[in-house]
Protein backbone atom coordinates (compact mmCIF):
# COMPACT_ATOMS: atom_id res chain seq x y z
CA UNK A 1 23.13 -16.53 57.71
CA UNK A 2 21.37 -19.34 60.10
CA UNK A 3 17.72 -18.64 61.34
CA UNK A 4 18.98 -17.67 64.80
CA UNK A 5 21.16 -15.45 63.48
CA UNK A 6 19.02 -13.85 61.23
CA UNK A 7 16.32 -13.12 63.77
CA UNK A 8 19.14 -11.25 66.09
CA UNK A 9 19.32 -8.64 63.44
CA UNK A 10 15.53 -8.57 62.79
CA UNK A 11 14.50 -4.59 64.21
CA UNK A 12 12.90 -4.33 67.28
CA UNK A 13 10.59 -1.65 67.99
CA UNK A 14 11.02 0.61 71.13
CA UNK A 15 7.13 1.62 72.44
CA UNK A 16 5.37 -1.71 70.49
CA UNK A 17 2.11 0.10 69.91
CA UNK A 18 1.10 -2.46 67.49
CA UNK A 19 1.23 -5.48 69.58
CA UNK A 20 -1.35 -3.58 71.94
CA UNK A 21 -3.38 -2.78 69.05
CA UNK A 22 -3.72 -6.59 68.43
CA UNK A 23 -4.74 -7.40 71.73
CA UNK A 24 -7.43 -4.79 72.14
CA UNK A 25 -8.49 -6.44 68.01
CA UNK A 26 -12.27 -5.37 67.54
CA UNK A 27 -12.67 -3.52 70.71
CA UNK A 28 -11.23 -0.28 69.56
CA UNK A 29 -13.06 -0.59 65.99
CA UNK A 30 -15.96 -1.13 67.06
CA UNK A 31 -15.64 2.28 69.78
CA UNK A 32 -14.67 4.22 67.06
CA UNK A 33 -17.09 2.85 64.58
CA UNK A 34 -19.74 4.00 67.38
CA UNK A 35 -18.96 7.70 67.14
CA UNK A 36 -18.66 7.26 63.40
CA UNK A 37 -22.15 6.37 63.28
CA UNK A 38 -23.25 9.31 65.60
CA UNK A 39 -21.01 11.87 63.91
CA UNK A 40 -20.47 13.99 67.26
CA UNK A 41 -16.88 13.97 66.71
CA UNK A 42 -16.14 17.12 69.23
CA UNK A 43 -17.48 17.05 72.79
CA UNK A 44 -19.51 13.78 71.99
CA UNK A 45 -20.98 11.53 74.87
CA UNK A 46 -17.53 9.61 74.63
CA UNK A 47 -15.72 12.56 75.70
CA UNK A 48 -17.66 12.62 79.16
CA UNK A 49 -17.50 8.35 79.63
CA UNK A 50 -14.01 8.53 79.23
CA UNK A 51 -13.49 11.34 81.76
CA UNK A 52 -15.41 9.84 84.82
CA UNK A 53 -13.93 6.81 84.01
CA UNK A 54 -10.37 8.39 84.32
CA UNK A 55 -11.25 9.89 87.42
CA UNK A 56 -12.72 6.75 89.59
CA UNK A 57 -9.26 5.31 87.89
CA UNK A 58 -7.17 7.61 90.22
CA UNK A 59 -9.23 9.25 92.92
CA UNK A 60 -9.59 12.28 91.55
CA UNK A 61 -13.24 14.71 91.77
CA UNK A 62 -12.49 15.88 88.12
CA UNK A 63 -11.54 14.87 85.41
CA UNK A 64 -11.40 17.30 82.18
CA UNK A 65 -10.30 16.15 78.73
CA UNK A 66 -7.99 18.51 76.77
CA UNK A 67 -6.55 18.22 73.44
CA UNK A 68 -2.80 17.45 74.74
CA UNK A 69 -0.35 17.33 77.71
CA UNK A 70 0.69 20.66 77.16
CA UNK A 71 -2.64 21.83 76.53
CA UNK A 72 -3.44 20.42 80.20
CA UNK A 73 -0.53 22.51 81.51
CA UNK A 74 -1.37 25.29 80.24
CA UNK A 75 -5.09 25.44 80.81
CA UNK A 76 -4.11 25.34 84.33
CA UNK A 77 -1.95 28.20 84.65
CA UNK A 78 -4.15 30.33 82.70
CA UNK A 79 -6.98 29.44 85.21
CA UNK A 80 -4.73 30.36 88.27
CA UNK A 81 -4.23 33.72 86.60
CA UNK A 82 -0.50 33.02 86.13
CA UNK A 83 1.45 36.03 84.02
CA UNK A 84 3.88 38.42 83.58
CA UNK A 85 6.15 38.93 86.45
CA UNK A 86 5.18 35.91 88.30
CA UNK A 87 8.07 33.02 88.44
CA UNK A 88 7.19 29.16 88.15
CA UNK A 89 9.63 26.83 88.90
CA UNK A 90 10.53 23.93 86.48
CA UNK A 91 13.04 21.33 86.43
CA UNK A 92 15.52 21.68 84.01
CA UNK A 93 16.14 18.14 83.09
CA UNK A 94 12.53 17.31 81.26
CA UNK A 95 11.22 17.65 77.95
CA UNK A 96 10.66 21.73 77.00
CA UNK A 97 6.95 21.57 77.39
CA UNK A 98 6.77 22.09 80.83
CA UNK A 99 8.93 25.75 80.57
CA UNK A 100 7.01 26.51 77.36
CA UNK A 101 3.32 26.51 78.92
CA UNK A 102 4.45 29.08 81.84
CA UNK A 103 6.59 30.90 78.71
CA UNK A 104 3.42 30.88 76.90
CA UNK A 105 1.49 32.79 79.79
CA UNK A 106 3.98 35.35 80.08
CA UNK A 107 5.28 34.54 83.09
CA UNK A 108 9.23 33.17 83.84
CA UNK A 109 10.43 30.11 84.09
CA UNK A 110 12.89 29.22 86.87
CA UNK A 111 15.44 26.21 86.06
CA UNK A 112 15.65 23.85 89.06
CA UNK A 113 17.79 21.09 89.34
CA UNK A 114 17.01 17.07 89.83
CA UNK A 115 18.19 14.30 92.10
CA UNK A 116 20.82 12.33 90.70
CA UNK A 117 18.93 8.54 92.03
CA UNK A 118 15.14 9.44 90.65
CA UNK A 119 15.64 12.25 88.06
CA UNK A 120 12.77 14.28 89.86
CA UNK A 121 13.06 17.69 91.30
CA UNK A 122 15.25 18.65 94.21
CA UNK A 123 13.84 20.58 96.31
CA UNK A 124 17.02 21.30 97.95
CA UNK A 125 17.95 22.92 94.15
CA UNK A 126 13.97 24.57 94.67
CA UNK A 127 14.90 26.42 98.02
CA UNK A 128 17.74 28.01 96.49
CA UNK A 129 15.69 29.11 92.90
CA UNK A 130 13.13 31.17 95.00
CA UNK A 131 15.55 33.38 96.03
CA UNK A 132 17.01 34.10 92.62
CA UNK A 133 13.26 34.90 91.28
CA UNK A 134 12.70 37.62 94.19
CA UNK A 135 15.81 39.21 93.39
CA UNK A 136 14.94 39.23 89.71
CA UNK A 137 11.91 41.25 90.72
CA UNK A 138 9.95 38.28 89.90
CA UNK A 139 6.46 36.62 92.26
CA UNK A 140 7.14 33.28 93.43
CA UNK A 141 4.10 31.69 92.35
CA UNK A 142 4.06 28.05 91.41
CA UNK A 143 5.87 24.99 90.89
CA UNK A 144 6.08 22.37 88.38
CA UNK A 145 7.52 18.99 89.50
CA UNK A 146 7.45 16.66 87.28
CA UNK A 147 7.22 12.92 87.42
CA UNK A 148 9.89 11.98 84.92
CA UNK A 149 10.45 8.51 83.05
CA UNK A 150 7.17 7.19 85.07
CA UNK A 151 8.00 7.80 88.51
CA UNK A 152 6.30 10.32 90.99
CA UNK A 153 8.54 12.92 92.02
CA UNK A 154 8.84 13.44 95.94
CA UNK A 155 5.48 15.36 96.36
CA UNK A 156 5.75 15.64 100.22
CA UNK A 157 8.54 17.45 99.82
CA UNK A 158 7.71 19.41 97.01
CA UNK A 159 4.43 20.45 99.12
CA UNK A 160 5.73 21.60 102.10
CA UNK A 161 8.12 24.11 100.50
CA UNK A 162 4.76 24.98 98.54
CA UNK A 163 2.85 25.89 101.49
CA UNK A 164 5.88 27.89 103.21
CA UNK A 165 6.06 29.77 99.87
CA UNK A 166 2.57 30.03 98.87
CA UNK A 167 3.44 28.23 95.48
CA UNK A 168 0.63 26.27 93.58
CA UNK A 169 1.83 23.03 92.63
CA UNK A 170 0.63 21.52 89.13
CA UNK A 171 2.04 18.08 88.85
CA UNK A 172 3.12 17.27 85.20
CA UNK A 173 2.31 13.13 85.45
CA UNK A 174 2.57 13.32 81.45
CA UNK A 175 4.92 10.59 81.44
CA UNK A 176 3.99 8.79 84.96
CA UNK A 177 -0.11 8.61 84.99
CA UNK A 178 -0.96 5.19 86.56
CA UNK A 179 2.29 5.50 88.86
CA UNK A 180 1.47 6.03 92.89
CA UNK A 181 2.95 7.84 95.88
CA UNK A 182 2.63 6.43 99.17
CA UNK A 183 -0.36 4.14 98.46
CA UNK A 184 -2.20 7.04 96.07
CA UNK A 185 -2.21 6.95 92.32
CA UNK A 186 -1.12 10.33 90.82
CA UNK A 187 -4.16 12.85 89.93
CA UNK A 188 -4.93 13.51 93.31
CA UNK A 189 -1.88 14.27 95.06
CA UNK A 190 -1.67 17.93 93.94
CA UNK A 191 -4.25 20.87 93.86
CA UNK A 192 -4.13 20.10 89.50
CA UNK A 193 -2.62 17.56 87.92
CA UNK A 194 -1.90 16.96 83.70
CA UNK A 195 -1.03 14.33 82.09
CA UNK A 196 -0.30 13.58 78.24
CA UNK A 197 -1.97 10.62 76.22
CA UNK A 198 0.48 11.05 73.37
CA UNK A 199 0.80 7.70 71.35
CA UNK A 200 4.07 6.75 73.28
CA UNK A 201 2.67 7.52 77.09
CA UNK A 202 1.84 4.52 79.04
CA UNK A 203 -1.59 5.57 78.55
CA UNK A 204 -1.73 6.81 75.24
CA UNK A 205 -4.35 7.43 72.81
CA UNK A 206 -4.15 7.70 68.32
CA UNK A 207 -3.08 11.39 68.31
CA UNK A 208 -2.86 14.24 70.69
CA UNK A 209 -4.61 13.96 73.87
CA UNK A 210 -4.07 15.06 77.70
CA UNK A 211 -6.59 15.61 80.73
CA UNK A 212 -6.45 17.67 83.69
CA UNK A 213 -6.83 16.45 87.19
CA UNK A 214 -8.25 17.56 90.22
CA UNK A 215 -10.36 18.09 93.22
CA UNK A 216 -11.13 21.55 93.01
CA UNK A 217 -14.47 22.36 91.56
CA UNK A 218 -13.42 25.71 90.66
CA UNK A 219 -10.82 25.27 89.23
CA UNK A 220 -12.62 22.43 87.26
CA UNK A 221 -15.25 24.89 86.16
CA UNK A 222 -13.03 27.22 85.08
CA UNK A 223 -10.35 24.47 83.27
CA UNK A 224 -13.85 23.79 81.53
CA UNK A 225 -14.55 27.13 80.30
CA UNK A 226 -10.61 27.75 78.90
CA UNK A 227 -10.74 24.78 76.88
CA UNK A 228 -13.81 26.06 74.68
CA UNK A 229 -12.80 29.76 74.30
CA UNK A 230 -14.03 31.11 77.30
CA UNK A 231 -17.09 30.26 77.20
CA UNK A 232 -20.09 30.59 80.01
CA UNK A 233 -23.47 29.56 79.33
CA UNK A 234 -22.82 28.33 76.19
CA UNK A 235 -20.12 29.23 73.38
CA UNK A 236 -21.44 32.42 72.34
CA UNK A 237 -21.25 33.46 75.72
CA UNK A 238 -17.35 34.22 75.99
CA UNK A 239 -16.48 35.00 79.85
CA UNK A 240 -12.39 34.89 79.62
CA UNK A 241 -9.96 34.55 76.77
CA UNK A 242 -9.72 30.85 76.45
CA UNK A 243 -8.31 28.64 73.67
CA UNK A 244 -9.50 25.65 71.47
CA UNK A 245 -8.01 22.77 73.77
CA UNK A 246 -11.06 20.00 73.77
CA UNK A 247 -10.49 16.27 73.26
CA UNK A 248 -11.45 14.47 70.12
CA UNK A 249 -14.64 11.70 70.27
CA UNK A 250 -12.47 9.69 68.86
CA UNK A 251 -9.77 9.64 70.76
CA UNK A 252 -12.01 9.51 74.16
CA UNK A 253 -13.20 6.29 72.84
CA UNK A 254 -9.83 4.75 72.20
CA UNK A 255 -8.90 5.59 75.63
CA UNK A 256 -12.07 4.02 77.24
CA UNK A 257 -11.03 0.91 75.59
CA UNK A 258 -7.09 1.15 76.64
CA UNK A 259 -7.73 2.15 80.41
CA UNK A 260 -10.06 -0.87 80.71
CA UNK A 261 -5.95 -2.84 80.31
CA UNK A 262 -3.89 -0.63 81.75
CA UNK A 263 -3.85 -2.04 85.02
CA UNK A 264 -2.52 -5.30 83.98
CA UNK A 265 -0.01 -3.39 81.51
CA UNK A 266 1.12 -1.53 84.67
CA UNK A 267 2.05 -4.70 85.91
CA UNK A 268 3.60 -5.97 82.87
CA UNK A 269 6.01 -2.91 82.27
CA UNK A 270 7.33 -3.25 85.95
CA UNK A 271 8.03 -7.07 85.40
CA UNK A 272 10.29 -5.83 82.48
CA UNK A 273 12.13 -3.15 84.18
CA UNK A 274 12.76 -5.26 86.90
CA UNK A 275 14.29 -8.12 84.48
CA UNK A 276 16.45 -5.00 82.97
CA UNK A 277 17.81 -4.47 86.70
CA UNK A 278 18.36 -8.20 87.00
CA UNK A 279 20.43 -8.14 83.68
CA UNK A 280 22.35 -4.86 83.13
CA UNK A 281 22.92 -4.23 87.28
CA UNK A 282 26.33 -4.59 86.85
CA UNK A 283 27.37 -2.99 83.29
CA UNK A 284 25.52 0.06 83.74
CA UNK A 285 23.71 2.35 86.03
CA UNK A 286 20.40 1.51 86.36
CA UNK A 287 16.81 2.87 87.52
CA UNK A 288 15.59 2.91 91.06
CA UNK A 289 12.47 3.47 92.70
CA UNK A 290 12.20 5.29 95.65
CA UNK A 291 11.05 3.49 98.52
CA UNK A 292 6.87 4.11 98.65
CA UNK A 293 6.31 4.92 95.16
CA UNK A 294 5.82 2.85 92.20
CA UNK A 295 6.83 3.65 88.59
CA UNK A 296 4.81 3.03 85.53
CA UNK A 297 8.02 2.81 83.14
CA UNK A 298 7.46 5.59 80.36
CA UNK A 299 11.50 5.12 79.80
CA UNK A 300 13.72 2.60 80.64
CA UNK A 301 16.78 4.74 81.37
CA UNK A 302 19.99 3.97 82.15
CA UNK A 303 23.79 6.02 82.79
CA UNK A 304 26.38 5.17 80.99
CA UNK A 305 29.89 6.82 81.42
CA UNK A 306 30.54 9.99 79.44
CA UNK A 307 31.79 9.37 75.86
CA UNK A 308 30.50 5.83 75.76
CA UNK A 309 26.70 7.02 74.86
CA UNK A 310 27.09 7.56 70.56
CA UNK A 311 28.85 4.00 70.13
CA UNK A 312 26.74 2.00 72.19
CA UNK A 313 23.74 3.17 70.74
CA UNK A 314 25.19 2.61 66.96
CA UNK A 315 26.42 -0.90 68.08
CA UNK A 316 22.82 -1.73 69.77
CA UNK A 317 21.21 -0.04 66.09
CA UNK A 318 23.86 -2.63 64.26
CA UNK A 319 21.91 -5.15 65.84
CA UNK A 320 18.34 -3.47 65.17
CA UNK A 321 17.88 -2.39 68.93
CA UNK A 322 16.42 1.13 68.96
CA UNK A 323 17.67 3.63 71.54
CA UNK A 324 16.52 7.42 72.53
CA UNK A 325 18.33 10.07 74.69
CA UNK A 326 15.82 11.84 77.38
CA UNK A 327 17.18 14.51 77.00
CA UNK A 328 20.13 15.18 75.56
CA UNK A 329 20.11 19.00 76.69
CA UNK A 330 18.58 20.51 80.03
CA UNK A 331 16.20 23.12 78.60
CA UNK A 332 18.38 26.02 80.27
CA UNK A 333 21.09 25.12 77.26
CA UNK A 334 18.50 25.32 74.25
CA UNK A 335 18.20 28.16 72.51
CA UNK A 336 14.85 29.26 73.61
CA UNK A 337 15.00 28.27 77.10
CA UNK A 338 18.75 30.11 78.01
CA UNK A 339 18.04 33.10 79.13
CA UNK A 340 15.68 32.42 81.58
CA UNK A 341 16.89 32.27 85.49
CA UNK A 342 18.62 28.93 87.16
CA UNK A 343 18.65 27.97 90.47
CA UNK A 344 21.59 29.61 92.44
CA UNK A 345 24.43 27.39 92.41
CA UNK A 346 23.13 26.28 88.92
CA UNK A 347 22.17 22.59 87.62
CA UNK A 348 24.97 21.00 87.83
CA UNK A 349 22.62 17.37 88.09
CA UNK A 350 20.86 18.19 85.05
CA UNK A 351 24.25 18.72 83.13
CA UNK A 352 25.55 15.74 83.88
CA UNK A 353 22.85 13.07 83.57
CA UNK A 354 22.19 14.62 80.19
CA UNK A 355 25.81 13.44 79.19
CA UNK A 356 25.22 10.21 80.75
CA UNK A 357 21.42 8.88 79.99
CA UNK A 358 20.25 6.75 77.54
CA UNK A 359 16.61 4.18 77.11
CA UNK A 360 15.97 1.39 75.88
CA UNK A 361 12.81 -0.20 74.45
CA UNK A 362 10.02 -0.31 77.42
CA UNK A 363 6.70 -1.16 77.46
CA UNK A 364 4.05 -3.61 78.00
CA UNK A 365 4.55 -6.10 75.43
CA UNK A 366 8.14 -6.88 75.71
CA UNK A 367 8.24 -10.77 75.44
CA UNK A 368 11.23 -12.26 77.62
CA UNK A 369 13.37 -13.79 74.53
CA UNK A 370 13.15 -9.87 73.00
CA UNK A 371 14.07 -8.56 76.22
CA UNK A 372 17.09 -11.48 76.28
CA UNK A 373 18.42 -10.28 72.98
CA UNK A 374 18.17 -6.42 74.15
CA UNK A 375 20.18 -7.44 77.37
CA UNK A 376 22.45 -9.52 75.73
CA UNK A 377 23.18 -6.67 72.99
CA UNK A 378 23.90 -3.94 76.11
CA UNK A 379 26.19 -6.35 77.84
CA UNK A 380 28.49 -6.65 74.48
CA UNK A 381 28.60 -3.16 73.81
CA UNK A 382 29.62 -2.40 77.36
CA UNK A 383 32.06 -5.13 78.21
């Protein structure tokens, strides 16, 4: 086998993580060899750095560290008092985190279904859901868009069925933090926002991370309280039931160091996407953007007809391309998700793009001849 050909066959990875961690070299070391020294490893100075920095990065009054995504979902709901007999409304085409928080609370989950061009909730599918929950007995009281693959979901929309319904929106930006709608970066468009800093988010950290966003000092106050047990004045001083939901030292400093480059890796992950439109355009179905938002790329995802999705993605692993399916079941067909309501005239959206979706490797780091090889691969599979 020639050098060429050898290095077509040579795995690539699909979130590069590493290449990051060589550009950021000492910088990270040397933030985590800071709180190693001072030993505060829970609730350290870090922990506070990192959150006003997060909140000058997207406009928000507060910004409180938690110790994941869903952890920032759930925090909220338990601060707006959410439980049994109250409905939130979720889309049914995201990962199950999003049901599982309101699940968690006691309260029902109502399945909504997506747009077929952005993935995000319909709010046509929305109008009809709230009806189903009243009859059910259930309280229409919040909603759940998400911003799926990295791209804000249509949050004028979403907010004026909100206020005609008196639903709380929480935006779950756990895959599209960075993103904006209509000129303003997500974390301030809704009354709370969460977001996720898993390894594989655009922003991620070295383990389990998420924050919640807003401007509501209340609300703030009280996220604060839930994520230490309750607590007022201090710990001992236990004011509501609350869980253990803080963000590591550790992992505030990593993420000091990787929003001071996330800007620029913004840009770089939207100069890749758009040279997968450029390439694939006409073999496959690709992304769009709707017009006044901005996408920070969490997946690269793509349609495919149905039937074709197993042996492309063993004839792009042939070649060492890595592939995932987001998601290959709407959470209203898994086991612990199908008995909740759906939206009347059901999902059909979410049913079929789960047939039809598959990603490809995304992110910042994606050097054009790897990107060539990736395109190249998807063209022979599909021709």
């Amino acid at each position: 086998m020639n050098e060429h050909a050898r290095l077509d066959h040579v795995p690539i990875p699909f979130i590069d993580v590493a290449a990051q961690r060589r550009r950021l070299g000492r910088a990270v070391d040397d933030a985590v060899a800071r709180v190693l020294a001072h030993c505060q490893f829970v609730m350290g100075p870090e922990v506070q750095a990192f959150e006003k920095d997060l909140a000058a990065f997207c406009g928000a009054r507060h910004a409180i560290g938690c110790a994941s995504g869903t952890d920032a979902l759930l925090l909220v709901l338990m601060a707006k008092g959410i439980g049994p007999g109250d409905a939130v409304f979720c889309p049914a085409f995201t990962f199950c985190a999003t049901a599982e928080v309101v699940a968690l609370c006691g309260a029902t989950p109502v399945f909504v279904d997506i747009d077929e061009a952005t993935f995000n909730l319909d709010v046509a599918s929305l109008t009809r859901a709230i009806p189903v929950a009243k009859r059910q007995g259930l309280k229409p009281k919040a909603v759940i868009p998400v911003d799926l693959f990295g791209q804000p979901a249509d949050h004028d929309a979403v907010r004026r069925v909100a206020e005609a319904e008196k639903l709380f929106v929480l935006d779950d930006a756990a895959q599209a933090f960075g993103a904006t709608y209509k000129g303003r970066k997500l974390g301030a468009l809704a009354p709370a926002t969460a977001t996720s800093f898993f390894p594989a988010k655009p922003l991620g950290c070295y383990g389990d991370g998420g924050a919640v966003l807003t401007n509501d000092d209340g609300l703030a106050e009280t996220v604060k309280s839930l994520r230490v047990h309750g607590q007022g004045t201090d710990k001992y001083d236990n004011v509501r039931i609350g869980i253990t939901g803080r963000l590591d030292t550790i992992q505030a400093a990593v993420l000091i160091e990787k929003l001071k480059i996330f800007a620029e890796e913004i840009v770089a992950r939207d100069r890749a996407a758009k040279r997968y439109n450029t390439g694939l355009a006409d073999v496959a179905v690709v992304p769009k953007v709707a017009e006044g938002s901005t996408s920070v790329w969490a997946q690269y995802t793509i349609r495919l007809k149905p039937g074709r999705r197993d042996k492309f993605a063993a004839d792009l692993k042939a070649q060492g391309i890595p592939t995932a399916v987001y998601y290959p079941r709407p959470l209203h067909r898994l086991g612990a998700y199908k008995d909740f309501p759906v939206a009347e005239g059901g999902v059909p959206v979410s049913d079929k793009l789960s047939e039809e979706v598959i990603s490809l490797p995304m992110h910042g780091y994606l050097d054009d001849a790897t990107q060539d090889r990736i395109i190249g691969a998807v063209r022979r599979a599909l021709a």
